[in-house]
Protein backbone atom coordinates (compact mmCIF):
# COMPACT_ATOMS: atom_id res chain seq x y z
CA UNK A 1 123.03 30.77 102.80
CA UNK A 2 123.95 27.48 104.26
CA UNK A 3 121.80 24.27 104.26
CA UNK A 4 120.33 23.34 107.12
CA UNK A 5 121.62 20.82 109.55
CA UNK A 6 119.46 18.32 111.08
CA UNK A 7 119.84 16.04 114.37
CA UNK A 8 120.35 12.41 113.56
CA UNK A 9 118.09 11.50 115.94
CA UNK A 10 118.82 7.59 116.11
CA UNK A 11 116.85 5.57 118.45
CA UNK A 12 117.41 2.75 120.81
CA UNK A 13 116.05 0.97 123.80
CA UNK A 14 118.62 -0.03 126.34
CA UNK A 15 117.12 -3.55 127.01
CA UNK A 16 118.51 -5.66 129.91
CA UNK A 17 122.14 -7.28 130.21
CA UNK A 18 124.08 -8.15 132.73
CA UNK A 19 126.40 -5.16 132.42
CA UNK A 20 123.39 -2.55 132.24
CA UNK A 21 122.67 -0.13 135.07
CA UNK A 22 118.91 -0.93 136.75
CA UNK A 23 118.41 2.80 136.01
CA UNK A 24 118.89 3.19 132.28
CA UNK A 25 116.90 -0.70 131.52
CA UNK A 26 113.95 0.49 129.44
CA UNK A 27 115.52 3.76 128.65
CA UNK A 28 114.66 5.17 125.28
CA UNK A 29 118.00 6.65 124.27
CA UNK A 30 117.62 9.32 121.05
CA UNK A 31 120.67 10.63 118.81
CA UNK A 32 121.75 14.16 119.54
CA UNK A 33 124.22 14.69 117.38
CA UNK A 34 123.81 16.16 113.82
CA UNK A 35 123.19 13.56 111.23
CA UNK A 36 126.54 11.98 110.96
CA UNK A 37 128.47 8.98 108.66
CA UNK A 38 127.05 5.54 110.06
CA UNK A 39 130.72 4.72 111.28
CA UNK A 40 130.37 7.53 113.95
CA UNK A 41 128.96 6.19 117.43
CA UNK A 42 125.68 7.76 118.06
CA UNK A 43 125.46 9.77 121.88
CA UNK A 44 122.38 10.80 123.84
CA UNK A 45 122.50 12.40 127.21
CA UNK A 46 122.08 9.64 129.72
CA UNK A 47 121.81 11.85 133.09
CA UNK A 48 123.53 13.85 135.73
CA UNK A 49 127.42 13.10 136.14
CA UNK A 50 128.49 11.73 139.97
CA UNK A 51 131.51 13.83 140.15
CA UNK A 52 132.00 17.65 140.54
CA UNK A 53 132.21 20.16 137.24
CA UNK A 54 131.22 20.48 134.03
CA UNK A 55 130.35 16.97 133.14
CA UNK A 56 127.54 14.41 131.84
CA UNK A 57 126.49 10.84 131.31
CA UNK A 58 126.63 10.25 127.78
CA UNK A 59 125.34 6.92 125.93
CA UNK A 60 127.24 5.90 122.88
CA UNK A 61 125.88 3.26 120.64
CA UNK A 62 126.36 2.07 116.95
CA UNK A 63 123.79 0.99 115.77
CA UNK A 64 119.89 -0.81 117.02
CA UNK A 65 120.88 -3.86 117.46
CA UNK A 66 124.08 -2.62 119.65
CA UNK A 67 124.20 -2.48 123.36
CA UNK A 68 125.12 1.39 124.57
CA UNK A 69 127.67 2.22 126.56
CA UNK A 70 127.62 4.61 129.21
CA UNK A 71 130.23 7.21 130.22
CA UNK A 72 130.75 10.10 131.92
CA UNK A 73 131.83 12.80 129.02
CA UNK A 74 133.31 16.95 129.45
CA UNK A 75 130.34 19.33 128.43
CA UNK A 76 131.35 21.18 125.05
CA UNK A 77 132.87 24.29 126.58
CA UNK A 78 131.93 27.53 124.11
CA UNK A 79 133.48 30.42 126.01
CA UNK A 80 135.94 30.61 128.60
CA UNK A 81 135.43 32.94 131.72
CA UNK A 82 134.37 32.97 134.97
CA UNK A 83 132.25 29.96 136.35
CA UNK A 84 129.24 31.68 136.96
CA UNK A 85 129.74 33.09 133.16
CA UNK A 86 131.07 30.29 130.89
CA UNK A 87 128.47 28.82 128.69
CA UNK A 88 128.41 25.04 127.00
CA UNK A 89 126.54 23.33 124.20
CA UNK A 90 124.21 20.98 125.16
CA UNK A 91 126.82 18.42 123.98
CA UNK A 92 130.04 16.68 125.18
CA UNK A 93 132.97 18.04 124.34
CA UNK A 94 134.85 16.64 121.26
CA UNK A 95 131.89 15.83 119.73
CA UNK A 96 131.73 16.00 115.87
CA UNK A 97 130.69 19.56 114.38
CA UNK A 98 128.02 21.53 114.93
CA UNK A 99 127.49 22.70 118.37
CA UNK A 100 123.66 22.16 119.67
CA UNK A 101 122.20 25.36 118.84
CA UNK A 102 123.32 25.02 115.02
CA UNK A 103 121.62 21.59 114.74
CA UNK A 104 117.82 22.08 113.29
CA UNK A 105 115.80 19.11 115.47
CA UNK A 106 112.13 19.32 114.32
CA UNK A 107 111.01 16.88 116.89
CA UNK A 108 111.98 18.86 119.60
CA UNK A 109 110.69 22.05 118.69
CA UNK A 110 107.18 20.25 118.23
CA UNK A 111 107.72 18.90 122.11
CA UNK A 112 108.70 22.46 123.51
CA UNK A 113 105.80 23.84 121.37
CA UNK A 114 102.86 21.10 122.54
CA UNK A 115 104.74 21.64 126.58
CA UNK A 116 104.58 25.85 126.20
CA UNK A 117 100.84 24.88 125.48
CA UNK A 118 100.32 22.53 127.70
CA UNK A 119 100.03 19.84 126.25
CA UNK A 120 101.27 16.52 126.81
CA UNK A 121 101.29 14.58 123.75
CA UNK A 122 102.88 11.38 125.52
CA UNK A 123 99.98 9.83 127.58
């Protein structure tokens, strides 16, 4: 049996700069990769790509005190098929191993747990 992998789970704050977006200002960005060497960017899914397909905004910082960067990333494609039958990870493709579901990320089964029982722990 294999250890466990956990989400890095990095957090920022995308504070105002002139090159910032209105609509990420104030955004509380969260690593989703798996815990990773501190030379590796960290990425958190930053909303809904403009263009057509398969793709997402992705922030990439390196550390607090950085300023993220946004871009508009592939998702991680996991089988090939038909459109209606391909399925992704959750993240971008070329992103360092594991896929999503192999990543163990205790703060977000406690979220989906408290929102299955209605409850919203963030007010």
């Amino acid at each position: 049996m294999t250890d466990p992998v956990f989400v890095c789970g990095a957090r920022i704050t995308v504070l105002a700069h002139p090159t910032a977006p209105r609509e990420v200002i104030g955004m509380k960005l969260r690593c989703r990769c798996a815990e990773h060497p501190a030379t590796t960017p960290h990425h958190d899914f930053a909303g809904e790509a403009e263009r057509p397909g398969p793709f997402a905004v992705w922030a990439r910082w390196r550390d607090e005190t950085s300023r993220p960067v946004l871009g508009e990333l592939a998702d991680c494609l996991l089988e090939e098929g038909r459109e209606d039958t391909r399925r992704y990870c959750v993240l971008f493709s070329g992103h360092a191993p594991p896929c999503s579901w192999q990543i163990h990320d205790p703060e977000q089964q406690a979220e989906s747990l408290l929102a299955a029982l209605g409850i919203d722990w963030r007010e």
